[in-house]
Protein backbone atom coordinates (compact mmCIF):
# COMPACT_ATOMS: atom_id res chain seq x y z
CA UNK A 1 35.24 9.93 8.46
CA UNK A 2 38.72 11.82 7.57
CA UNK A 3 40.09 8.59 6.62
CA UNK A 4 36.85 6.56 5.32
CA UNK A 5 37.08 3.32 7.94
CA UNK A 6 33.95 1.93 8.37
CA UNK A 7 32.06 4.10 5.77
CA UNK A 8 30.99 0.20 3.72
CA UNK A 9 29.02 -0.99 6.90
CA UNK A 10 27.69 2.69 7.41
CA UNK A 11 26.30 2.75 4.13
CA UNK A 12 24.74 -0.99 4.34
CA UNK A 13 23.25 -0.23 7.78
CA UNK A 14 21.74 2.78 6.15
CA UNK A 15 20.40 1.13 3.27
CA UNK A 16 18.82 -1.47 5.51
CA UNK A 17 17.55 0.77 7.39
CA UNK A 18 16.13 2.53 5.07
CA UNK A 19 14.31 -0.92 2.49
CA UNK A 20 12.89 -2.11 6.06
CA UNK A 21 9.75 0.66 5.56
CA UNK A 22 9.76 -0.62 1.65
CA UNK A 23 7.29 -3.50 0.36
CA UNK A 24 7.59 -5.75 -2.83
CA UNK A 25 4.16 -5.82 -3.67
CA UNK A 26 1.44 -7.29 -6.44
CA UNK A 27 -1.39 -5.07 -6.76
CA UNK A 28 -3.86 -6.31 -9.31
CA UNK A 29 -6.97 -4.21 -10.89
CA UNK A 30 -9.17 -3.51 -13.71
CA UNK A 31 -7.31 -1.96 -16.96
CA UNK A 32 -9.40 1.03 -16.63
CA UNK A 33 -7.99 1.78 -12.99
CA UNK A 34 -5.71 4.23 -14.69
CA UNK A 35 -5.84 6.46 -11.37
CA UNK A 36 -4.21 3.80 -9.04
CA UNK A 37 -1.78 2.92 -12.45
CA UNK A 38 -0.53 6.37 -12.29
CA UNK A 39 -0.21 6.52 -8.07
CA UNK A 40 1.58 2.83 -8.16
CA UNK A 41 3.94 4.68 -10.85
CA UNK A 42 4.12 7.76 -9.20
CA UNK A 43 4.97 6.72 -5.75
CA UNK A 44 6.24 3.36 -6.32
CA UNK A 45 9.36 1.34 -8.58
CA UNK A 46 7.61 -0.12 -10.93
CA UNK A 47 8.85 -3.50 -11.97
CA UNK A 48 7.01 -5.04 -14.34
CA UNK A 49 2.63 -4.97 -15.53
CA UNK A 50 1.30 -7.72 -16.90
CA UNK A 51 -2.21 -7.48 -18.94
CA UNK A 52 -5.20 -9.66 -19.70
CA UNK A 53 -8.69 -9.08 -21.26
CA UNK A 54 -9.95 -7.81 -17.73
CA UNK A 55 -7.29 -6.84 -15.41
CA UNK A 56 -3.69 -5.83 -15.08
CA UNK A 57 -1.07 -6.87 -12.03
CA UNK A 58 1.60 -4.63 -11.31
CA UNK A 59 4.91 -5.96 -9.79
CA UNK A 60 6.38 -2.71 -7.61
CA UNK A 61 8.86 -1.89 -5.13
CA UNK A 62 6.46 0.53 -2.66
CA UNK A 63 7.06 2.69 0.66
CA UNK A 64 4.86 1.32 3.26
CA UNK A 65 2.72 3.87 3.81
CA UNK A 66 1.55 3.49 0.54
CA UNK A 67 0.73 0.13 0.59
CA UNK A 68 -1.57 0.43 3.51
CA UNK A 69 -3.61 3.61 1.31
CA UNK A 70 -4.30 1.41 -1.47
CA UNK A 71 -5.13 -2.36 0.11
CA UNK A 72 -8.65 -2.14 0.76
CA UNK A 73 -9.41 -0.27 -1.95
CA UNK A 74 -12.63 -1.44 -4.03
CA UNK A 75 -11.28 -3.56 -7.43
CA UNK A 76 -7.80 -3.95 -5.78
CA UNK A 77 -6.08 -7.23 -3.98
CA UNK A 78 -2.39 -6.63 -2.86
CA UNK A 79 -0.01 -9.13 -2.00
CA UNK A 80 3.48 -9.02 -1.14
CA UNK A 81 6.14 -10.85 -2.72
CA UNK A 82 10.03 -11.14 -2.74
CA UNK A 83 12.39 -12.71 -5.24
CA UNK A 84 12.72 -15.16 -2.30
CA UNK A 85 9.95 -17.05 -3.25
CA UNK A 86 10.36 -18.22 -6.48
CA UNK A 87 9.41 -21.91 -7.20
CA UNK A 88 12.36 -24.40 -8.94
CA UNK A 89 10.63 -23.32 -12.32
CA UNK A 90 11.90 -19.74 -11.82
CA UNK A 91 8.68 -17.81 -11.71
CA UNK A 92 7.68 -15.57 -8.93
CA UNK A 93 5.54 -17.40 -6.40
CA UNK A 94 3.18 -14.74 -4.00
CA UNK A 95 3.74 -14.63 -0.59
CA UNK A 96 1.31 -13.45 2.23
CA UNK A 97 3.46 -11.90 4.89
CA UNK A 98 2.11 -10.43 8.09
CA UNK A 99 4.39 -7.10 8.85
């Protein structure tokens, strides 16, 4: 530590470490759904919310254990996706991925 050596791959092993109990995740609703709006923005990194006449999807960056409170939840399907899995057209294709 006194003369900084190895303190890159300490802080990449720590932020590793640290996205593993993180999810990139599409959670869609109704508009109205302002409770879970306000929980995916409170708890979460919201990246981007896209509207229609009916519902609303919300691309966010969430810890696990909120993931797991909200799928399930009546009016709400939650996918994961990554950056990863974007088609050659350079939009964000979903991804199902078992944990």
């Amino acid at each position: 530590a006194r003369n900084g050596m190895g303190l890159d791959s300490l802080a990449r092993a720590v932020s590793e470490a640290l996205s593993r109990s993180f999810h990139d995740v599409e959670v869609v609703t109704d508009v109205g759904n302002g409770k879970l709006l306000a929980y995916l923005s409170a708890h979460g990194d919201v990246k981007s919310q896209e509207y229609n006449e009916s519902e609303v999807t919300v691309r966010c960056r969430l810890p696990a254990k909120f993931v797991g409170q909200i799928e399930g939840l009546p009016n709400v399907r939650v996918r994961r996706w990554t950056d990863r899995d974007s088609d050659a057209n350079g939009s964000d294709a979903m991804a199902d991925h078992a944990d």
